[in-house]
C-alpha atoms as a PDB file:
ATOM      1  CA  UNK A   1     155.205  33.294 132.528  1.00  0.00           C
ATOM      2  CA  UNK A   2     154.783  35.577 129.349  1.00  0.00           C
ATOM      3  CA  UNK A   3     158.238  36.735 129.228  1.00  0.00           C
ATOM      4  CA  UNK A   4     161.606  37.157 127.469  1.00  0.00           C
ATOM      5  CA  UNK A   5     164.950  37.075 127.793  1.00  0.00           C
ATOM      6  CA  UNK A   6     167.561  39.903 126.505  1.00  0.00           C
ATOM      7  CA  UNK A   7     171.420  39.233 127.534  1.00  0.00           C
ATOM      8  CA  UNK A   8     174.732  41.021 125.888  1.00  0.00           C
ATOM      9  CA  UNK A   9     175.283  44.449 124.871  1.00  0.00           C
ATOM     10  CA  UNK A  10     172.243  46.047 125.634  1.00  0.00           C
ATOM     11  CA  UNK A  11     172.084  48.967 128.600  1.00  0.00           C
ATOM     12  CA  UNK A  12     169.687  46.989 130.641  1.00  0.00           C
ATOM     13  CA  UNK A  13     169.855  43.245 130.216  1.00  0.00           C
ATOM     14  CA  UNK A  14     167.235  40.989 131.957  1.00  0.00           C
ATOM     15  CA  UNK A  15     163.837  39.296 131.796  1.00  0.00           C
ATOM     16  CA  UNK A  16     161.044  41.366 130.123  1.00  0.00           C
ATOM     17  CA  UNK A  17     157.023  40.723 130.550  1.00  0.00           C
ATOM     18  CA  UNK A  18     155.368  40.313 127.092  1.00  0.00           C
ATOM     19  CA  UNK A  19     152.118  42.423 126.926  1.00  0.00           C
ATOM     20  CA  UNK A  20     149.358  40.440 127.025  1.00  0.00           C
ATOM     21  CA  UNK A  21     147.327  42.054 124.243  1.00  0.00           C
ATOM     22  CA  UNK A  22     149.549  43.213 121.875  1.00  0.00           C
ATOM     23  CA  UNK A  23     152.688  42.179 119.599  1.00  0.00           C
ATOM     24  CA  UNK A  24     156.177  42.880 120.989  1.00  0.00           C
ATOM     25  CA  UNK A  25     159.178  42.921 118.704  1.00  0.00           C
ATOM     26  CA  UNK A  26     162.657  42.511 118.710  1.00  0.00           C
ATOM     27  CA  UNK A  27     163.198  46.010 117.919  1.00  0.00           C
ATOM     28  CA  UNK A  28     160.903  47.262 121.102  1.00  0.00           C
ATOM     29  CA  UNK A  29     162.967  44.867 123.278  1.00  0.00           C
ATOM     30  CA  UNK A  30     166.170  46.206 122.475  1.00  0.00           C
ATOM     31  CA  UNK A  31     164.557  49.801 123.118  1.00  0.00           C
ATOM     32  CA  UNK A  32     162.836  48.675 126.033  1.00  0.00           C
ATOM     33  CA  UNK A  33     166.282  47.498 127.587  1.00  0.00           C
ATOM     34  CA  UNK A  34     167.690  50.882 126.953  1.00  0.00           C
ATOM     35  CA  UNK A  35     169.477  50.210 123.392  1.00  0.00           C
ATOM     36  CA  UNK A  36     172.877  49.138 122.837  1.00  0.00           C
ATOM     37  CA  UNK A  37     175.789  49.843 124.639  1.00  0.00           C
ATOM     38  CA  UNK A  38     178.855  51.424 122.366  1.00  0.00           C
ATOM     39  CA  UNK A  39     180.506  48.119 121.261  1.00  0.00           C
ATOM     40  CA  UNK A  40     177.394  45.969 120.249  1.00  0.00           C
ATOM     41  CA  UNK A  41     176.775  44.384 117.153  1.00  0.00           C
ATOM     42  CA  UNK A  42     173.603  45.752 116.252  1.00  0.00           C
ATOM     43  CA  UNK A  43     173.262  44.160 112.953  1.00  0.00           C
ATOM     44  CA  UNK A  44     173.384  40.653 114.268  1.00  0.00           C
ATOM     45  CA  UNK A  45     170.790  40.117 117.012  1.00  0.00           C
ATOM     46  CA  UNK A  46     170.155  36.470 117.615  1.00  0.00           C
ATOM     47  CA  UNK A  47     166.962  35.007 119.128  1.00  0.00           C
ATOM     48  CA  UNK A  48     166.434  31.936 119.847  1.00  0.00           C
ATOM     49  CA  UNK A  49     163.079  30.033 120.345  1.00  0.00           C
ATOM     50  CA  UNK A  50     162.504  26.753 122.204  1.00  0.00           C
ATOM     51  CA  UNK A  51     159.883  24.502 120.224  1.00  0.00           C
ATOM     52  CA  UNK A  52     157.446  21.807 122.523  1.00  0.00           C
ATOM     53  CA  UNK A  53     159.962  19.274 120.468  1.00  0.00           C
ATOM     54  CA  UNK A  54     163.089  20.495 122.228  1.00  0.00           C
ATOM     55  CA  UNK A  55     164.586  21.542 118.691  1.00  0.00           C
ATOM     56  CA  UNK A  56     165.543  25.218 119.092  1.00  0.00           C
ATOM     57  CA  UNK A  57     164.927  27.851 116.082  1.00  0.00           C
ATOM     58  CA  UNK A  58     167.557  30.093 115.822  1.00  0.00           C
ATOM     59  CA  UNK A  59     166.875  33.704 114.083  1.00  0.00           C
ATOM     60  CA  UNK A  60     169.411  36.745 113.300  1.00  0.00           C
ATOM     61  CA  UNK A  61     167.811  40.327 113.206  1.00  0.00           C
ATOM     62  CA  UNK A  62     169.748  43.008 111.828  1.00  0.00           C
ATOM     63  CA  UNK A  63     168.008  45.393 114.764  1.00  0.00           C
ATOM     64  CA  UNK A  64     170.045  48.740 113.934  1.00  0.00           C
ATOM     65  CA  UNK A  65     169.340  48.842 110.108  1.00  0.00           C
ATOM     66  CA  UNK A  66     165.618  48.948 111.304  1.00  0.00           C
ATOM     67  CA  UNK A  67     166.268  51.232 113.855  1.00  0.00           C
ATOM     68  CA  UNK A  68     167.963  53.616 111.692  1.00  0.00           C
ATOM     69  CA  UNK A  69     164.906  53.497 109.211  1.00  0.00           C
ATOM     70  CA  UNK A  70     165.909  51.693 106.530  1.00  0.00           C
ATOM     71  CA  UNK A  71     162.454  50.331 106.273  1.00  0.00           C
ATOM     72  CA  UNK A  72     162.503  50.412 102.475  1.00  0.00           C
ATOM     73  CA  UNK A  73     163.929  46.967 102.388  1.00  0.00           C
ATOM     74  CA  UNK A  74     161.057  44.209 102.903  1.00  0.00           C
ATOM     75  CA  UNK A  75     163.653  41.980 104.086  1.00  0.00           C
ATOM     76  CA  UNK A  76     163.687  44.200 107.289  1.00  0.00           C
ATOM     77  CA  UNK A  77     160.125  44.414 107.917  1.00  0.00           C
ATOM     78  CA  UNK A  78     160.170  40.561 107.857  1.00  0.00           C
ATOM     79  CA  UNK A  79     163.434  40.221 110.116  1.00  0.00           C
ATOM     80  CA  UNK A  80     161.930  41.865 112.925  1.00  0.00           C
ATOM     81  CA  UNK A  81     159.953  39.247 114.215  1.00  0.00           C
ATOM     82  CA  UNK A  82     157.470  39.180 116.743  1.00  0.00           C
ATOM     83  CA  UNK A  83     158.343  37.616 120.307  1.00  0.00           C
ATOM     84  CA  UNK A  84     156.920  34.695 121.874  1.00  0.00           C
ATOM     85  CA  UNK A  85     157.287  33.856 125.499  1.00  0.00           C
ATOM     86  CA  UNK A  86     160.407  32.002 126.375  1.00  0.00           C
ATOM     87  CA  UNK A  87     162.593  33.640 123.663  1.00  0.00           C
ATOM     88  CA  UNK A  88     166.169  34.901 124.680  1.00  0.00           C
ATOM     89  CA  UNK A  89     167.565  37.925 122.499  1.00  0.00           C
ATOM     90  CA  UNK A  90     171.487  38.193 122.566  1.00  0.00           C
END
């Protein structure tokens, strides 16, 4: 199934269908599951991605410095990576 995974300190953890014909980011997941709750780390979302190997990729997004629009930073715009299906956000 096209879907993700978002667990921890987020209002409304669970699985979430990717859209079939668009991109879905870690930033729209997080807003999707309602945003964090008052004692999440914003600035050190990890996802982690299952390769056909079995070696799992491990990536941190620093979700509430894009969030808050500090877009500026190129960095950023990079960190908020695009989901694939399987992925589990924490």
């Amino acid at each position: 199934p096209r879907e993700v995974s978002i667990h921890g300190q987020v209002r409304s953890p669970g699985r979430y269908a990717l859209p079939n014909e668009s991109t879905y980011t870690v930033v729209e997941l997080v807003t999707n599951a309602g945003g964090f709750t008052d004692i999440a780390k914003g600035t050190a979302v990890t996802v982690r991605r299952a390769a056909a190997d079995g070696t799992v990729q491990t990536f941190t997004v620093d979700v509430e410095s894009i969030i808050k629009g500090r877009r500026n930073d190129p960095k950023l715009d990079e960190a908020n990576i695009l989901l694939l299906p399987g992925d589990i956000v924490n």
